[in-house]
C-alpha atoms as a PDB file:
ATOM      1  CA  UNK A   1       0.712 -73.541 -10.954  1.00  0.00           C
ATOM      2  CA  UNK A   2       3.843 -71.687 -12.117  1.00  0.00           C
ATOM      3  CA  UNK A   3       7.385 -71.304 -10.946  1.00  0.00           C
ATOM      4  CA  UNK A   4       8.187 -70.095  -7.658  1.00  0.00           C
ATOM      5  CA  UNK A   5      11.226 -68.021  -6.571  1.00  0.00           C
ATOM      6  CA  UNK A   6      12.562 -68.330  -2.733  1.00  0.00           C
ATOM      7  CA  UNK A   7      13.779 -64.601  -1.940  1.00  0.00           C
ATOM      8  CA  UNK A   8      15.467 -64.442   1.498  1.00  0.00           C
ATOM      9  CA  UNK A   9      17.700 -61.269   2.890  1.00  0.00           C
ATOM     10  CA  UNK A  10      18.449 -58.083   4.117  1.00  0.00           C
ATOM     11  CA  UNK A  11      19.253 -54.407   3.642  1.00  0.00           C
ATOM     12  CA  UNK A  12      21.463 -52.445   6.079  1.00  0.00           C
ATOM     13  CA  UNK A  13      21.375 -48.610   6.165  1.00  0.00           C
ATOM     14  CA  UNK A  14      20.928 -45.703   8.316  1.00  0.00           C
ATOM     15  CA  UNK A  15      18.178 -44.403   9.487  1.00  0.00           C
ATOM     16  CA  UNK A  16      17.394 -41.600   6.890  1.00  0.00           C
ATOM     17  CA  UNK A  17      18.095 -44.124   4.126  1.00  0.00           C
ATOM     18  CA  UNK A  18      16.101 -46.319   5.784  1.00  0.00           C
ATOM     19  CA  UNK A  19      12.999 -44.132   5.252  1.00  0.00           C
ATOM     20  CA  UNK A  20      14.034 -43.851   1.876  1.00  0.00           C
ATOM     21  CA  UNK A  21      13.646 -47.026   1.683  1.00  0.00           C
ATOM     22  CA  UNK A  22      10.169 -47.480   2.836  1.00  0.00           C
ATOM     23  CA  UNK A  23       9.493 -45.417   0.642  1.00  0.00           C
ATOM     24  CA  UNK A  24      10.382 -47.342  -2.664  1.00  0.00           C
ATOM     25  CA  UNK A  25       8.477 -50.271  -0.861  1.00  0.00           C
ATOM     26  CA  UNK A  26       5.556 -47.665  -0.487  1.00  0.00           C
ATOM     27  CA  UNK A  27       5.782 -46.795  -4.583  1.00  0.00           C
ATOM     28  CA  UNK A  28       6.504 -50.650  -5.554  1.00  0.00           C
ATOM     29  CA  UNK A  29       3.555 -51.646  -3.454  1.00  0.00           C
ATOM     30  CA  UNK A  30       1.709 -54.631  -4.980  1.00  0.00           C
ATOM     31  CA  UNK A  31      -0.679 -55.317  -2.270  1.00  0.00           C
ATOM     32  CA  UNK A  32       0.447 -59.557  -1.702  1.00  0.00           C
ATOM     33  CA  UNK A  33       4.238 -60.169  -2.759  1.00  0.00           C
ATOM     34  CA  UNK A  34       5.087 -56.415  -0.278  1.00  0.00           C
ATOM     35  CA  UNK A  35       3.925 -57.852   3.125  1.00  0.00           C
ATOM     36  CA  UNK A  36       7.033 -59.758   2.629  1.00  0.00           C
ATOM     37  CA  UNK A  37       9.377 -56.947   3.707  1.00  0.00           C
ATOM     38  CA  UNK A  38       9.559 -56.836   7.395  1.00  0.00           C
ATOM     39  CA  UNK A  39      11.645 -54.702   9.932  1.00  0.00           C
ATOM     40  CA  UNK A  40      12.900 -54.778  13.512  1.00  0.00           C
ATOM     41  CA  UNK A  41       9.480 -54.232  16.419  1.00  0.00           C
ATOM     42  CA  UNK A  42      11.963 -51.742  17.968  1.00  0.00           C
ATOM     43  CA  UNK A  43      15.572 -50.297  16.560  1.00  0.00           C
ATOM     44  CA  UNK A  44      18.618 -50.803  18.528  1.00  0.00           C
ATOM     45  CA  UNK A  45      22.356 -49.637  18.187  1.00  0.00           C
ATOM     46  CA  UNK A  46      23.105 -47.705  14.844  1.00  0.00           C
ATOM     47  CA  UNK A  47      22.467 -49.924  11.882  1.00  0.00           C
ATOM     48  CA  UNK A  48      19.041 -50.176  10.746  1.00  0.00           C
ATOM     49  CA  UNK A  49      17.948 -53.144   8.836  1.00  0.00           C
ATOM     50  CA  UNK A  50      15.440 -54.198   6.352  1.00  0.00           C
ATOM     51  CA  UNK A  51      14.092 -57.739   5.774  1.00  0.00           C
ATOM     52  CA  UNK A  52      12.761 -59.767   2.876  1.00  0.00           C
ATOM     53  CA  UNK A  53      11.677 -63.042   2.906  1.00  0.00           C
ATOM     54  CA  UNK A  54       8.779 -64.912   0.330  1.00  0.00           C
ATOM     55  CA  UNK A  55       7.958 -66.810  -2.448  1.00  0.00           C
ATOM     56  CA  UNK A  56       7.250 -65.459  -5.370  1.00  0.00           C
ATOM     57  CA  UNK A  57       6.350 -66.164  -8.895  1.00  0.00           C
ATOM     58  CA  UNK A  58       9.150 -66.185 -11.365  1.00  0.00           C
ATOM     59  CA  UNK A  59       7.012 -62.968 -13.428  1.00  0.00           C
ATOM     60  CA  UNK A  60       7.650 -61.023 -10.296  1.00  0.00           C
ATOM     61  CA  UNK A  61      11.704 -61.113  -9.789  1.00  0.00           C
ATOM     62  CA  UNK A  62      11.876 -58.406 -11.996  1.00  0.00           C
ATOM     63  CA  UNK A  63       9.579 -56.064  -9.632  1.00  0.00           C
ATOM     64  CA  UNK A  64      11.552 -57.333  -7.154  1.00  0.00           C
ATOM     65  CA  UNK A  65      15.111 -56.438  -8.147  1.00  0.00           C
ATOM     66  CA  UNK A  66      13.723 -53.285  -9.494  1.00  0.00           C
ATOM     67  CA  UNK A  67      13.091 -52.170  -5.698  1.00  0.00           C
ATOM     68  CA  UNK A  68      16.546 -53.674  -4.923  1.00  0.00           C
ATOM     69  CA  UNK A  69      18.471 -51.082  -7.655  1.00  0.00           C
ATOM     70  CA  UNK A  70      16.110 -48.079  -6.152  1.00  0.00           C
ATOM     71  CA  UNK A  71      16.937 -48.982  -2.956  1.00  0.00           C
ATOM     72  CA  UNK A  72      20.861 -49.925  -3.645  1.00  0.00           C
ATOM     73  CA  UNK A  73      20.982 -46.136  -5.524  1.00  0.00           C
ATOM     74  CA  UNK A  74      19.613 -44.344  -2.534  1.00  0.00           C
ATOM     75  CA  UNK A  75      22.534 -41.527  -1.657  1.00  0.00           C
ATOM     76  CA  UNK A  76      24.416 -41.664   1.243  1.00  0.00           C
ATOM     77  CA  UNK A  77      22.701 -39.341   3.844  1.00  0.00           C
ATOM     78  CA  UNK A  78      26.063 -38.542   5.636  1.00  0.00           C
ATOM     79  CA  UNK A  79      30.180 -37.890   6.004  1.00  0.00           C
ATOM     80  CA  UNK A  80      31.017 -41.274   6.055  1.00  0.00           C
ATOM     81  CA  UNK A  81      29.318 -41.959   2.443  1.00  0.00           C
ATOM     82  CA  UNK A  82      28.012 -45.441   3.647  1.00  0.00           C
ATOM     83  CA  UNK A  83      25.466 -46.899   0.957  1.00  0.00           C
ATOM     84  CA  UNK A  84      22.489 -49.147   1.630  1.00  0.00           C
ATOM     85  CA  UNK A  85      24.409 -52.516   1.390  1.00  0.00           C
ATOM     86  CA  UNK A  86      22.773 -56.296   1.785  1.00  0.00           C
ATOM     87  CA  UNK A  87      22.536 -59.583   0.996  1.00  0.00           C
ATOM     88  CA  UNK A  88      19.393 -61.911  -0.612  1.00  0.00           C
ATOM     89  CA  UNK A  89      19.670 -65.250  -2.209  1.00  0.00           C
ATOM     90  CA  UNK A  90      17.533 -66.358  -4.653  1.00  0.00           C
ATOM     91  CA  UNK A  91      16.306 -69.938  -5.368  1.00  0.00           C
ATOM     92  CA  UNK A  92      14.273 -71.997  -7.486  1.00  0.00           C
ATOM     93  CA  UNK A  93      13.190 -75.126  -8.827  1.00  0.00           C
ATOM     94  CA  UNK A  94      14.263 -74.439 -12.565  1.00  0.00           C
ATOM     95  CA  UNK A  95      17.463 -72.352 -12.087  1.00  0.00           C
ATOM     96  CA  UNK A  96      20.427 -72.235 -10.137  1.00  0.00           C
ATOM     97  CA  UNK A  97      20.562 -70.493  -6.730  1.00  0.00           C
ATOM     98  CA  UNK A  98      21.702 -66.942  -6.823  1.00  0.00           C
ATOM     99  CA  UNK A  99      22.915 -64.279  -4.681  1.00  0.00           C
ATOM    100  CA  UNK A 100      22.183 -60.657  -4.944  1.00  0.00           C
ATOM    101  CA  UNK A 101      24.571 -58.357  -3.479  1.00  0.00           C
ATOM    102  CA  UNK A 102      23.374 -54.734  -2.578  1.00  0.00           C
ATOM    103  CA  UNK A 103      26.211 -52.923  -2.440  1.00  0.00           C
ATOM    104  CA  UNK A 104      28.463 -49.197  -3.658  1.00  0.00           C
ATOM    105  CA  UNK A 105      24.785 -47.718  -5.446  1.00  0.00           C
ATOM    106  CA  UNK A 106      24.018 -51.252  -7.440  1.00  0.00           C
ATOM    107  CA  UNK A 107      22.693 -54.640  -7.649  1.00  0.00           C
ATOM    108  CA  UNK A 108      25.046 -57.281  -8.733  1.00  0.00           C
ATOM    109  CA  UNK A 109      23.961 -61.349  -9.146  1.00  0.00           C
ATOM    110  CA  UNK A 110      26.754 -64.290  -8.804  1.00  0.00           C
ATOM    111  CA  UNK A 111      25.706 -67.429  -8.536  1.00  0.00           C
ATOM    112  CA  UNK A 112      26.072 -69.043  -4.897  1.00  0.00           C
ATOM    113  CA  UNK A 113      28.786 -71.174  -3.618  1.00  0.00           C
ATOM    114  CA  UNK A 114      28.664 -74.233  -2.143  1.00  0.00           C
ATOM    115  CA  UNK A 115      28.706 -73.223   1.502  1.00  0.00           C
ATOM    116  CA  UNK A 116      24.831 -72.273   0.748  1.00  0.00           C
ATOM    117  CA  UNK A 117      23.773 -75.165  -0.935  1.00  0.00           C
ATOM    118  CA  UNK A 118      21.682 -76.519   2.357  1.00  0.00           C
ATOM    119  CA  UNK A 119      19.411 -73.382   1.021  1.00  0.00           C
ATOM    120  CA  UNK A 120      18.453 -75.421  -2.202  1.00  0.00           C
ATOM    121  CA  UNK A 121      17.641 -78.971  -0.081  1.00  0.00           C
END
């Protein structure tokens, strides 16, 4: 059957990095593990948001965070210099729980503290 990972979380951005974005979900396209990226019916406000949430085998993490590091290196697209930034947490029956911060062009991985725990039970 294989090992499973549980990817849950979110990308924040503007709206020209946001179609920048689609767009390395376009290239990466698998055809299965991409219908897991999801985004708001109707955009509100000023921050635009991506979601990810699925299951998926252990071989594919590496696809995976290699969107993530496109996505985190996508240029800021105005004055302010704001980044894609997010958040996505990473669990498993063989590993530890991990957390994958998007954040200043890069993708770095802590493990997760015990606050999210509940997202192992």
């Amino acid at each position: 059957m294989g090992v499973f990972v549980s990817v849950r979380g979110w990308l924040e951005c503007d709206e020209q990095q946001l179609a920048a974005v689609r767009q390395v979900i376009a290239d990466h396209s698998d055809g299965f593990y991409s219908s897991g990226w999801g985004f708001p019916a109707r955009h509100f406000n000023w921050t635009y948001y991506a979601f990810y949430g699925g299951d998926v085998r252990e071989s594919a993490v590496d696809w995976f965070m290699e969107q993530l590091r496109s996505m985190a290196a996508i240029p800021a697209s105005d004055e302010d210099g704001d980044r894609v930034r997010g958040f996505f947490v990473a669990s498993s029956e063989v590993a530890p729980q991990v957390e994958w911060h998007v954040r200043g062009g890069s993708v770095t991985t802590r493990p997760t503290d015990a606050r999210l725990a509940y997202l192992e039970e």
